[in-house]
N, C-alpha and C. Protein backbone atom coordinates (compact mmCIF):
# COMPACT_ATOMS: atom_id res chain seq x y z
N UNK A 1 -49.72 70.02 -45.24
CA UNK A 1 -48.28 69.85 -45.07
C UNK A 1 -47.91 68.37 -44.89
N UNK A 2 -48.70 67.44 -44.06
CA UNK A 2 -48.42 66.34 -43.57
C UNK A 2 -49.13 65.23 -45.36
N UNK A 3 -49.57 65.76 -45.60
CA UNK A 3 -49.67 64.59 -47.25
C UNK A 3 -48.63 65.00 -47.88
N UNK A 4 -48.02 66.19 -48.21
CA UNK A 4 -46.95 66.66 -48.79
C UNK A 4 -45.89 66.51 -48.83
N UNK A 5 -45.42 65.79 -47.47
CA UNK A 5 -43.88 64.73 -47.12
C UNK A 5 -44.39 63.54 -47.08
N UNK A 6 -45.56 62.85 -46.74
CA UNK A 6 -45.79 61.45 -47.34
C UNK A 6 -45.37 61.31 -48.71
N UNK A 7 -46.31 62.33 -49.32
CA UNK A 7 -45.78 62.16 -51.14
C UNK A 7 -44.29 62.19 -51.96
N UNK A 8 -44.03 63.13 -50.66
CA UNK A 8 -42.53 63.44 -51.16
C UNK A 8 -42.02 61.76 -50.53
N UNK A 9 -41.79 61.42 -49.70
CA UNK A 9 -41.49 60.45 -49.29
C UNK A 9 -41.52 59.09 -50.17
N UNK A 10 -42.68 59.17 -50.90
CA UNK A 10 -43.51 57.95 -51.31
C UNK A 10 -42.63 57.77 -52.64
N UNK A 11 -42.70 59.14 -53.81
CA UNK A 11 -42.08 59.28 -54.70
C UNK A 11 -40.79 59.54 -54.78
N UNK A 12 -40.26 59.38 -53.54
CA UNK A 12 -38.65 59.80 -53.87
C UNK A 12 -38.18 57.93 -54.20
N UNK A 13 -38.96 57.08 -53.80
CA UNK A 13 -38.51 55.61 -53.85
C UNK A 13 -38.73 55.38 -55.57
N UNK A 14 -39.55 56.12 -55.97
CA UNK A 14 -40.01 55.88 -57.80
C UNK A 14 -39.50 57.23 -58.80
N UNK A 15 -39.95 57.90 -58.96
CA UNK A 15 -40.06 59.36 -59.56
C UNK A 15 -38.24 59.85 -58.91
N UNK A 16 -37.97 59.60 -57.79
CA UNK A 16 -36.02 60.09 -57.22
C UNK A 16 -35.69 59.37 -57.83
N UNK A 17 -35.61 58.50 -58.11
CA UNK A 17 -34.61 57.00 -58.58
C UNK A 17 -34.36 57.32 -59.68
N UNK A 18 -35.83 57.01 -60.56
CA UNK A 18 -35.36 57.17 -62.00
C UNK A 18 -34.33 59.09 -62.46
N UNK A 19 -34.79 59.91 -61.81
CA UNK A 19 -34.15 61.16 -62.51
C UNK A 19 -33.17 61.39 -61.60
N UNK A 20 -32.62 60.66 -60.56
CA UNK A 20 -31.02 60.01 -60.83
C UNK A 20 -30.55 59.57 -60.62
N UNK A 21 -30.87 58.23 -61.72
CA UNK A 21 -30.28 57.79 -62.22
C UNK A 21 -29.83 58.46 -63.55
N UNK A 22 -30.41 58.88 -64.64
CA UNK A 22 -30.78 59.67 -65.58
C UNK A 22 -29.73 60.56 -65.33
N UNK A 23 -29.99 61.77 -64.63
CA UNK A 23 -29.14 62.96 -64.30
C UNK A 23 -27.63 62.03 -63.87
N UNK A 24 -27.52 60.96 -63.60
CA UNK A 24 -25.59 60.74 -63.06
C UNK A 24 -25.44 60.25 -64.28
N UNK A 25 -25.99 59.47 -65.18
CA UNK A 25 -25.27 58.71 -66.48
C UNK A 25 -25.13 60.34 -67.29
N UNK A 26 -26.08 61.40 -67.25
CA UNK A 26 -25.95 62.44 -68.53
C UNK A 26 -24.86 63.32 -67.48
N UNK A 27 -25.02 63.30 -66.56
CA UNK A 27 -23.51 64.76 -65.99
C UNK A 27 -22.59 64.20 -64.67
N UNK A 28 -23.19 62.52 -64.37
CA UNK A 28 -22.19 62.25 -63.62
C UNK A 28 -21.85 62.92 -62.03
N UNK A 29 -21.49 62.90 -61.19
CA UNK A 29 -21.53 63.11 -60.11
C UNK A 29 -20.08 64.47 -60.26
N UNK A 30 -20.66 65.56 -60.36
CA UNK A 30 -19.82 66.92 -60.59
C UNK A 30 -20.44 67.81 -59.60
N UNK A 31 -19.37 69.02 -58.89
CA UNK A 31 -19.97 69.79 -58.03
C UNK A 31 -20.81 70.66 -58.25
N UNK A 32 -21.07 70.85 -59.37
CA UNK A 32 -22.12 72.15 -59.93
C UNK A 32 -23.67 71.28 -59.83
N UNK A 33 -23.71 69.84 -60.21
CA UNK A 33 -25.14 69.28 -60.57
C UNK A 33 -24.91 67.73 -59.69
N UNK A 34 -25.34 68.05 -58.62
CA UNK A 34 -25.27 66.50 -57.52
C UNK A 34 -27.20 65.74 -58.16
N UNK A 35 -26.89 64.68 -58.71
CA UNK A 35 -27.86 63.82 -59.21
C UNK A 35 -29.14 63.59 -57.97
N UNK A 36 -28.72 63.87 -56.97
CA UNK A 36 -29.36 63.56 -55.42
C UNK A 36 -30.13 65.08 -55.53
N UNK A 37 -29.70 65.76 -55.49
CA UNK A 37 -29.95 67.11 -55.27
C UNK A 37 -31.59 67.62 -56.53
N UNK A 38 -31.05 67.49 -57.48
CA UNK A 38 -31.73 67.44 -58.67
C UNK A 38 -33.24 66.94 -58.43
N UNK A 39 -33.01 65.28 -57.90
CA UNK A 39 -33.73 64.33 -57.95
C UNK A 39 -34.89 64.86 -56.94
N UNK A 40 -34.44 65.29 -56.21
CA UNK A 40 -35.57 66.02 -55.20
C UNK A 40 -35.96 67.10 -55.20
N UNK A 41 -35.13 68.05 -55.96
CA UNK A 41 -36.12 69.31 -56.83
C UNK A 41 -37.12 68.75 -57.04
N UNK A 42 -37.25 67.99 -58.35
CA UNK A 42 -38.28 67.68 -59.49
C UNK A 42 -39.13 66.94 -58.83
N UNK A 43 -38.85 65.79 -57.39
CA UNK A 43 -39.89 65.37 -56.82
C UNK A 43 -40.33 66.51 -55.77
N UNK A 44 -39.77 67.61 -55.52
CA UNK A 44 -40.76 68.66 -54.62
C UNK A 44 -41.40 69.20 -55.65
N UNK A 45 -41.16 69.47 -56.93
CA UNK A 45 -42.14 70.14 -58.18
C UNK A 45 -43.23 69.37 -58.51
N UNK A 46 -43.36 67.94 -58.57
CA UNK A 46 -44.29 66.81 -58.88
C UNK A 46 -45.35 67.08 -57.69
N UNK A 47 -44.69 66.82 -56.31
CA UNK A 47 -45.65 67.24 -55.16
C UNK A 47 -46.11 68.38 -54.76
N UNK A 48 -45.35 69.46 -55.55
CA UNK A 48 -46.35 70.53 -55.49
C UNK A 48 -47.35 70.69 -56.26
N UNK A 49 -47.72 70.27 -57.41
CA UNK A 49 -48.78 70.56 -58.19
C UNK A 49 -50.19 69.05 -57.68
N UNK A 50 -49.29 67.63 -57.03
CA UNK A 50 -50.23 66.77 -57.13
C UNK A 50 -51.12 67.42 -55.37
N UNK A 51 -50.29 67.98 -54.79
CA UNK A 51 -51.02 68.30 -52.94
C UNK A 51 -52.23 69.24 -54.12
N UNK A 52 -51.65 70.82 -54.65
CA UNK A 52 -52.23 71.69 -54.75
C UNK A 52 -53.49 71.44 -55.95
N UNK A 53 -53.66 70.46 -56.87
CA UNK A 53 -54.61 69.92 -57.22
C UNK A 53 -55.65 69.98 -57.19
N UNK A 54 -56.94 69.88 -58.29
CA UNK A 54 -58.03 69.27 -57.48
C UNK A 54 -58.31 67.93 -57.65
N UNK A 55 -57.94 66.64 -57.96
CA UNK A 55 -57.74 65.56 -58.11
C UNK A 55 -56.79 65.21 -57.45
N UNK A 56 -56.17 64.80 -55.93
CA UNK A 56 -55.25 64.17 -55.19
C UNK A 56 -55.33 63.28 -55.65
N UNK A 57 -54.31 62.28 -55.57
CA UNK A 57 -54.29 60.90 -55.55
C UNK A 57 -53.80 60.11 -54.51
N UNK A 58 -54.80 59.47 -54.19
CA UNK A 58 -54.45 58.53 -52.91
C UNK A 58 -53.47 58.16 -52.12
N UNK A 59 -53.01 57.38 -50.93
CA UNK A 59 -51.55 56.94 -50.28
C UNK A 59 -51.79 56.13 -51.52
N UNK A 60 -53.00 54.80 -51.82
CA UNK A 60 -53.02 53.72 -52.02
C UNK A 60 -52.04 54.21 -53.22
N UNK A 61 -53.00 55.02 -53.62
CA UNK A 61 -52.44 54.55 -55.54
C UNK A 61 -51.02 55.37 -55.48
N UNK A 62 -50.35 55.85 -55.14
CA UNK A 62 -49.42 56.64 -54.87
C UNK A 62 -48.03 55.46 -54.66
N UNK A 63 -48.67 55.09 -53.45
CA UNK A 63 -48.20 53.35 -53.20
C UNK A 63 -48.22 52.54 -53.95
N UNK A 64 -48.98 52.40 -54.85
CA UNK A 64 -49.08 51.28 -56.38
C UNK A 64 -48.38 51.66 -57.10
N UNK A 65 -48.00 53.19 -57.21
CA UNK A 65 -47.44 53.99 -58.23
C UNK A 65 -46.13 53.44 -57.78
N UNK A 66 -45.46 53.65 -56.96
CA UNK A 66 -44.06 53.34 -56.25
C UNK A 66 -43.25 52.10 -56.43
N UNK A 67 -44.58 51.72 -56.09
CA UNK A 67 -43.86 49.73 -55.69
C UNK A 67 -43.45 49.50 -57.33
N UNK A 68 -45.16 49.75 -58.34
CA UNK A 68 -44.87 48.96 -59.83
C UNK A 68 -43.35 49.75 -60.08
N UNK A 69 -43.47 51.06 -60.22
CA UNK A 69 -42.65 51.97 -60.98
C UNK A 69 -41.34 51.48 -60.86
N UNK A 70 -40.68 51.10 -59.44
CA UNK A 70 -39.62 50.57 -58.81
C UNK A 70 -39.27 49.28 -59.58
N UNK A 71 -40.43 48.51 -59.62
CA UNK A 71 -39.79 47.15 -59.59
C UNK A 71 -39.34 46.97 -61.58
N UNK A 72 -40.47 47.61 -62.46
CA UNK A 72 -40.54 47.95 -63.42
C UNK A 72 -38.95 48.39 -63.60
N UNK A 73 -38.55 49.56 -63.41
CA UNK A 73 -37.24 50.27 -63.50
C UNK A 73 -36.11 49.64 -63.27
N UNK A 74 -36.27 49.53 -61.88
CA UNK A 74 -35.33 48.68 -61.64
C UNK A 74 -34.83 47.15 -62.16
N UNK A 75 -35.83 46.88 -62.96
CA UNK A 75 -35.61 45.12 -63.64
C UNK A 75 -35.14 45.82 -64.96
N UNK A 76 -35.86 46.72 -65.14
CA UNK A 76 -35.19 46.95 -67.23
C UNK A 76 -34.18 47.29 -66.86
N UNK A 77 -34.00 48.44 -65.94
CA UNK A 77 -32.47 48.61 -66.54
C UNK A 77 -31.34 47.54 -66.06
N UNK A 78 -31.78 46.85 -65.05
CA UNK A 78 -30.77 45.49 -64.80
C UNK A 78 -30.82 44.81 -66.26
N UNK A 79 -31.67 44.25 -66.98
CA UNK A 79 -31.51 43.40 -67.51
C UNK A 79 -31.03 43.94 -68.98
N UNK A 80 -31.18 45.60 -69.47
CA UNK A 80 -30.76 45.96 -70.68
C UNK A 80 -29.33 47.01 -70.79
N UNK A 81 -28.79 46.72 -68.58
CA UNK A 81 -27.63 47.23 -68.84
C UNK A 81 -27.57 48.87 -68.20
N UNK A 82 -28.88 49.37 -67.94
CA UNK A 82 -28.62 50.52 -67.20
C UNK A 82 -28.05 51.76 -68.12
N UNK A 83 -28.32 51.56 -69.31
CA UNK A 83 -27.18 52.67 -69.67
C UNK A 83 -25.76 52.66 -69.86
N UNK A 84 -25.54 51.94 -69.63
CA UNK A 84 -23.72 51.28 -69.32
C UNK A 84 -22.69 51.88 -70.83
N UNK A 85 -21.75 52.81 -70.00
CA UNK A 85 -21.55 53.88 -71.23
C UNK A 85 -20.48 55.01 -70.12
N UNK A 86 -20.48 55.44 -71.08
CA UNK A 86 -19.51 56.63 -70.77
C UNK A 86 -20.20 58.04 -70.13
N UNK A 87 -20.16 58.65 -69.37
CA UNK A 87 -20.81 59.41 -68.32
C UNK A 87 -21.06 60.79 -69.83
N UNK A 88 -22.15 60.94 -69.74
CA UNK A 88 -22.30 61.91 -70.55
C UNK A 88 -22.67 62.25 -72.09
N UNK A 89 -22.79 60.60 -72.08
CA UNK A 89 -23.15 60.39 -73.62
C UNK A 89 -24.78 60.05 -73.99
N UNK A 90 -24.66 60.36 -75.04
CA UNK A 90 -26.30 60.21 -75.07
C UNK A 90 -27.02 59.02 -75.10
N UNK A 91 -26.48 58.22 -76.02
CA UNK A 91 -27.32 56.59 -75.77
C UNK A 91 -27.32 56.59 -74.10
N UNK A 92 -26.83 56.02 -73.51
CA UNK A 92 -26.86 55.89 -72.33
C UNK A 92 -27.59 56.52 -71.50
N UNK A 93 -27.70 57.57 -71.47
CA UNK A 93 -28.80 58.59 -71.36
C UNK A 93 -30.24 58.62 -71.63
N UNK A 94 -30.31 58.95 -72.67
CA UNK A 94 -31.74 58.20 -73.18
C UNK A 94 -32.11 56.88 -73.14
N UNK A 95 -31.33 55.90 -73.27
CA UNK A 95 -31.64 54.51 -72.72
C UNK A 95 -31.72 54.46 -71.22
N UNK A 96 -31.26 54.99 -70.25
CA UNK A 96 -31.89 55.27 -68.69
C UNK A 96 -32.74 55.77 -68.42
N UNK A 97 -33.23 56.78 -69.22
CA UNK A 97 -34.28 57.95 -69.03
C UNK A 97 -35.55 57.13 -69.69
N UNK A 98 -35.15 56.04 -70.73
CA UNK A 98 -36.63 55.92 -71.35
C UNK A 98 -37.03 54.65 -70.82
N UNK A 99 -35.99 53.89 -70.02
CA UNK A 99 -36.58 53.10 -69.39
C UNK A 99 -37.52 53.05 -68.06
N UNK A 100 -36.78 54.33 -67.35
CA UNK A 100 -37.50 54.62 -66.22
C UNK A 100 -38.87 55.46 -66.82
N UNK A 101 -39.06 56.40 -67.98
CA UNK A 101 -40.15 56.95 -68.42
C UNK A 101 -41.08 55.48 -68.85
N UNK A 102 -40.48 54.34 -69.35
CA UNK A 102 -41.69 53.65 -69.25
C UNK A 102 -41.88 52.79 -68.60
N UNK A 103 -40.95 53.21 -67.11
CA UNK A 103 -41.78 52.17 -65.89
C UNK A 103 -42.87 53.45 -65.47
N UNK A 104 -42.93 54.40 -65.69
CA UNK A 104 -43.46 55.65 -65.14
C UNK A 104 -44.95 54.98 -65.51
N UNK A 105 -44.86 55.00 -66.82
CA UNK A 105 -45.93 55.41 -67.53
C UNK A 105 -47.09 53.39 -67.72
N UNK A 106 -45.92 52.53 -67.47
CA UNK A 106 -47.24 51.41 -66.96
C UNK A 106 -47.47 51.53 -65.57
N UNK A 107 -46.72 51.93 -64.51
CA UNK A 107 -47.32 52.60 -63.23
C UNK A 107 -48.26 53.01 -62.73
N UNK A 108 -48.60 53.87 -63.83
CA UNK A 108 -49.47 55.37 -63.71
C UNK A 108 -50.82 54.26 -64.47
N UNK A 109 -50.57 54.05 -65.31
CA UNK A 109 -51.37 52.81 -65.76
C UNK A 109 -52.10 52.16 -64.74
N UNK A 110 -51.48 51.27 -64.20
CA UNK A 110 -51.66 50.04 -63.37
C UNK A 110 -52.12 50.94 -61.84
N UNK A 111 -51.88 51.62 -61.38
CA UNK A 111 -52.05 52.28 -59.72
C UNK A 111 -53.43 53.40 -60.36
N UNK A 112 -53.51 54.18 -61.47
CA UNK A 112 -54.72 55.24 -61.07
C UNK A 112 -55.55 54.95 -62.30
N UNK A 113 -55.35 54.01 -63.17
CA UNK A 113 -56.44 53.55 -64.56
C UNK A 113 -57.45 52.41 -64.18
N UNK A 114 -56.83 51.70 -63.93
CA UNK A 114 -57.36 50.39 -63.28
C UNK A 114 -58.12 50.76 -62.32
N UNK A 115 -59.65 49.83 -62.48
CA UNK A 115 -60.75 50.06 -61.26
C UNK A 115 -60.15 48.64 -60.77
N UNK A 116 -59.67 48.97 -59.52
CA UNK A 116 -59.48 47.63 -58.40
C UNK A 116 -60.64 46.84 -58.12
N UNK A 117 -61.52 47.61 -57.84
CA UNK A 117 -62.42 46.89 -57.07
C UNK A 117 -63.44 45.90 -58.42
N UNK A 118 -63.52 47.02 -59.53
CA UNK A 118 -64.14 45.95 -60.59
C UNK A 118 -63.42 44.60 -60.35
N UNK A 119 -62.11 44.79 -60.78
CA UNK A 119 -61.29 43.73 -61.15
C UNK A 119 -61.40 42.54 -60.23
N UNK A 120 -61.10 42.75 -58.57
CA UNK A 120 -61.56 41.98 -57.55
C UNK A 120 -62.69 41.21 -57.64
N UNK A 121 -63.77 42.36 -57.61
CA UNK A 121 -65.43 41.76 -57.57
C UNK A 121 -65.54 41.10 -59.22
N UNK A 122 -64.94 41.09 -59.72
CA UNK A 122 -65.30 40.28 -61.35
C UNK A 122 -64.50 39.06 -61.05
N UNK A 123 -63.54 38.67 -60.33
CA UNK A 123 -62.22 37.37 -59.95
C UNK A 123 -63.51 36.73 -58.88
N UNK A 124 -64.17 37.68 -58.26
CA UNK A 124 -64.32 36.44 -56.74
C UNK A 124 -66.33 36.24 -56.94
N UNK A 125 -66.21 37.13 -58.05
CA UNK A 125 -67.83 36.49 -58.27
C UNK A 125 -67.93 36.20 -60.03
N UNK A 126 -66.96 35.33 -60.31
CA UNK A 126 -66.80 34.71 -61.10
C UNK A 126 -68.18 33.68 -61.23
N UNK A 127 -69.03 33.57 -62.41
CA UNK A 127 -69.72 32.29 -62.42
C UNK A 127 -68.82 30.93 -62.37
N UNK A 128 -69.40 29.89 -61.88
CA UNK A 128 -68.64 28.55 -61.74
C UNK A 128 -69.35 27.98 -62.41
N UNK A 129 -68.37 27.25 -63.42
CA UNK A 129 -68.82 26.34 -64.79
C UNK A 129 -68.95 24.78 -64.36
């Protein structure tokens, strides 16, 4: 129970953000579909399958997952505009959704592909020329 609201916790800062943002540019803030509401469905659906698993994944990388995913997302869509559009239209839409799908996906990259410790121990026992 207690990894299960960390995770939820962890991913609502990466995985909440992006799906809504996504969900308010495609339906906008209406009483039938609150973008908030949504956003934490799909991150209690994500954390139910990553707790019930047999491959957990770490605070660490979970935490790597968060921070990149965030900073990733949050810079594209500043700098290509967010979607900026009319509530409900599709460019806008898919240009929010695919930006945050590919902060997702160098994230997921960078926090659970990457051996850290190679990478470290290959930087600090570098031969000296």
């Amino acid at each position: 129970m207690g990894r299960g609201v960390v995770f939820l916790l962890l991913l609502q800062y990466s995985l909440g953000v992006g799906v809504r943002a996504t969900v308010q540019h495609a339906f906008g803030p209406t009483p039938i579909v609150r973008p908030s509401i949504v956003s934490t469905v799909v991150v209690a659906l994500v954390v139910a399958v990553l707790v019930n698993s047999a491959h957990r994944p770490s605070y660490r990388q979970l935490t790597g997952f968060t921070v990149v995913a965030l900073v990733i997302g949050t810079a594209v869509t500043t700098l290509v505009g967010g979607g900026d559009g009319h509530v409900g239209a599709l460019y806008p839409t898919l240009q929010t959704g695919l930006s945050w799908l590919g902060a997702f996906c160098i994230a997921y990259a960078v926090a659970f592909e990457v051996e850290w410790r190679r990478v470290i121990e290959m930087l600090l026992t570098r031969p000296r020329e």
